[in-house]
Protein backbone atom coordinates (compact mmCIF):
# COMPACT_ATOMS: atom_id res chain seq x y z
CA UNK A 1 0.00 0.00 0.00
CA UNK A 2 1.67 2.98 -1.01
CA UNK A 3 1.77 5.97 1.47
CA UNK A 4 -0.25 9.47 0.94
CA UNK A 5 2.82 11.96 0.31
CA UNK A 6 3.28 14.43 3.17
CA UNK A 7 3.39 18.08 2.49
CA UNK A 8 5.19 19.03 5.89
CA UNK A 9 7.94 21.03 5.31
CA UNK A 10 10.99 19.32 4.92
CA UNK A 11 12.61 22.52 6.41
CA UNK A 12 11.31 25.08 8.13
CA UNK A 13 10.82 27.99 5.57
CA UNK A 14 9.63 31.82 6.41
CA UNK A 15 6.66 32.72 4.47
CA UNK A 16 5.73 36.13 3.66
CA UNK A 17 1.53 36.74 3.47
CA UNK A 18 0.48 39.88 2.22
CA UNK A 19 -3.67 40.85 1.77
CA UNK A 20 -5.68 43.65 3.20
CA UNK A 21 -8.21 40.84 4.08
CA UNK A 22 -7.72 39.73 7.76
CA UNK A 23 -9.82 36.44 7.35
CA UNK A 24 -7.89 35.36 3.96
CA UNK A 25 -4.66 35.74 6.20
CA UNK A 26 -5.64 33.83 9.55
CA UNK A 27 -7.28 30.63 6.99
CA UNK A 28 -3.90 30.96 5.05
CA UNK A 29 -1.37 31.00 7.86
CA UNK A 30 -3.29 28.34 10.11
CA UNK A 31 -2.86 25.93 7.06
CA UNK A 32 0.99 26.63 6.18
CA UNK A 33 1.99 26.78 10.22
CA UNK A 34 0.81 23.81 10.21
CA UNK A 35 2.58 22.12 7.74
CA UNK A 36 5.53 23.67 9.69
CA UNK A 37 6.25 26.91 8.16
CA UNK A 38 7.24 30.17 10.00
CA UNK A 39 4.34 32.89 8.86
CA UNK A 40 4.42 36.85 8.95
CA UNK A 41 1.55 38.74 7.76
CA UNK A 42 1.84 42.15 6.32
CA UNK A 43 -1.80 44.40 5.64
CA UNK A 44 -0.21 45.97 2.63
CA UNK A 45 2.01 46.15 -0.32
CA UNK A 46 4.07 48.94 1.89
CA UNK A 47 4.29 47.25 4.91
CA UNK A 48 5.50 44.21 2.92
CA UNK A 49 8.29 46.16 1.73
CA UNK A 50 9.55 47.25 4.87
CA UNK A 51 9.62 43.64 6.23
CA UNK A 52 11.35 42.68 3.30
CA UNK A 53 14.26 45.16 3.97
CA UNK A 54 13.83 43.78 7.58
CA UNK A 55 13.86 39.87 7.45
CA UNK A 56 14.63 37.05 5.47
CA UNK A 57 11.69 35.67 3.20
CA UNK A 58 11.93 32.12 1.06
CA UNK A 59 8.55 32.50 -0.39
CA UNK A 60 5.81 35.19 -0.75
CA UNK A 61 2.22 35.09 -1.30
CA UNK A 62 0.42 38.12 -1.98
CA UNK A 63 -3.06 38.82 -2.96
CA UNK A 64 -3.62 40.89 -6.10
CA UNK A 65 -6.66 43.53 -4.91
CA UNK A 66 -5.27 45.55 -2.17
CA UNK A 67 -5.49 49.45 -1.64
CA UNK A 68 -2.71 51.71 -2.62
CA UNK A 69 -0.47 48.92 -4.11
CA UNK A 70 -1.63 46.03 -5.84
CA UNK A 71 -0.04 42.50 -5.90
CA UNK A 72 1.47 42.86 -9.62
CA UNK A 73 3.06 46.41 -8.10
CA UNK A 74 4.27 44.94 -5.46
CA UNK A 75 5.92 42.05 -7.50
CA UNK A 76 7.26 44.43 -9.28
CA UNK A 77 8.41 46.78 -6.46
CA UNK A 78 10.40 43.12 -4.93
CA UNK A 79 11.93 42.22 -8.15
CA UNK A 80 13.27 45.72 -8.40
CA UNK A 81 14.89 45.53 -5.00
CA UNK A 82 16.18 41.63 -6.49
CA UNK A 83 14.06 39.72 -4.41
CA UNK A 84 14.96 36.46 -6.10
CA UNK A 85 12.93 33.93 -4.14
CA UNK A 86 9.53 32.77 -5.17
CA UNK A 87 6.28 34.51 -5.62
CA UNK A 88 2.57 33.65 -5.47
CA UNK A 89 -0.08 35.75 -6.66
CA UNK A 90 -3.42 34.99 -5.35
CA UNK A 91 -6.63 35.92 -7.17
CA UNK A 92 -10.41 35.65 -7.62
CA UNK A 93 -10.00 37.48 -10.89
CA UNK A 94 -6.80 35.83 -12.55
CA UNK A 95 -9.65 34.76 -15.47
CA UNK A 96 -10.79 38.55 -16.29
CA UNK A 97 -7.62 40.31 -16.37
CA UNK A 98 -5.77 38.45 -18.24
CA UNK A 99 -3.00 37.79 -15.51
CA UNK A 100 -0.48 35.62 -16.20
CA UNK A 101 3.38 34.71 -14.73
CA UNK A 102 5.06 36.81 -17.55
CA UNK A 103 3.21 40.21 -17.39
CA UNK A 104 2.82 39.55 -13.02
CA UNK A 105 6.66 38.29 -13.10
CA UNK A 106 5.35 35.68 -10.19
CA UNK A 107 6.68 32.66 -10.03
CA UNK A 108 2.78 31.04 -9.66
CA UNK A 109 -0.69 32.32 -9.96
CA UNK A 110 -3.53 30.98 -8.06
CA UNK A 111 -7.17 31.54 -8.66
CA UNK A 112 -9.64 32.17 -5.17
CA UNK A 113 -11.63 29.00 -4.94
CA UNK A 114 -13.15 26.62 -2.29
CA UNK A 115 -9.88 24.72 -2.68
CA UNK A 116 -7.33 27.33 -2.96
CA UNK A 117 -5.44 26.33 0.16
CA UNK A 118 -4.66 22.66 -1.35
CA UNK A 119 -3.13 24.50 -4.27
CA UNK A 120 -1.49 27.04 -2.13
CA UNK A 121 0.62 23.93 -0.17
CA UNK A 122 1.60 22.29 -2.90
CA UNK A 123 2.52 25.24 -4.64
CA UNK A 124 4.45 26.28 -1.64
CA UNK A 125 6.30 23.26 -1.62
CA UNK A 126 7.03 22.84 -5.11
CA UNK A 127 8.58 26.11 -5.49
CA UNK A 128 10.55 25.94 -2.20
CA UNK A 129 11.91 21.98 -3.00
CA UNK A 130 13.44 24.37 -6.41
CA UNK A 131 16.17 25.46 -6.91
CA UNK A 132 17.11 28.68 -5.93
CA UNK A 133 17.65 31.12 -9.41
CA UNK A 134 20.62 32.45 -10.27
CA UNK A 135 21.15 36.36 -9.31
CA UNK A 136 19.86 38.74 -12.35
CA UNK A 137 24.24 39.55 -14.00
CA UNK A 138 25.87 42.68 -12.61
CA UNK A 139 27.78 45.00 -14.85
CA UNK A 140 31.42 45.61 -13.97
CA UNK A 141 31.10 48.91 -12.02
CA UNK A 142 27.91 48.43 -10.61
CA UNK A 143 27.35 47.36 -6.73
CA UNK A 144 26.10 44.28 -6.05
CA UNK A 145 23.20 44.44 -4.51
CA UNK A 146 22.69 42.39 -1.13
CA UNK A 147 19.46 40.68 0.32
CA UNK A 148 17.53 41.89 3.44
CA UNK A 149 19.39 39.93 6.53
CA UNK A 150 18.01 38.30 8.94
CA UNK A 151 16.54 40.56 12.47
């Protein structure tokens, strides 16, 4: 009889959750803690920034309707500051705008549904088990830019 695979995290990993929507964070993070991953919650794309240049992240999931910054800005804002490690972009509206991994540059999209959270595991341990990419080249007399370190 062959075994049901596990999704507990083969290493502890610290998760990122960004959404303005304070029930979509608590159902989120009591799923992934426990599968055994650290959590930290921001309320918005801003506040996610500054824990970024704060703390350590391997993974971030960030919803895509927010006020004042949107998920794809956000995205956008990380990969700007080199934020190499994987994104998700959640969404009840991936369908009608057209959102995809190239124009979002996330690493995953997933729709809103009743079983978004099964997606959202696997996900999250598909794109942590990868591995890591390969920092975007530096020219000769630019600085290299570092990550955030660790609080």
């Amino acid at each position: 009889m062959r075994s049901a695979p596990s999704f507990r995290a083969a290493k502890p990993a610290h998760i990122l959750l960004v959404d303005d929507n304070a029930n979509g964070v608590i159902a989120r993070r009591t799923v992934l803690e426990e599968f055994g991953y650290g959590v930290t919650s921001a309320s918005s794309g801003r506040e996610a920034l500054e824990l970024v240049d704060r703390h350590e992240f391997d993974l971030i999931v960030t919803d895509y309707r927010m006020p004042g910054m949107d998920g794809v800005a956000l995205i956008g804002a990380l990969r700007a500051r080199d934020f190499q490690n994987p994104i998700i972009l959640l969404s009840g509206f991936l369908n009608h705008l057209g959102l995809t991994e190239q124009t979002t540059r996330a690493d995953l999209l997933i729709q809103k549904s009743a079983n978004e959270t099964d997606q959202l595991v696997r996900a999250v341990k598909r794109l942590l088990a990868m591995p890591k990419k390969p920092p975007a080249p530096q020219g000769p007399h630019q600085p290299k830019k570092s990550r955030a370190t660790k609080a």
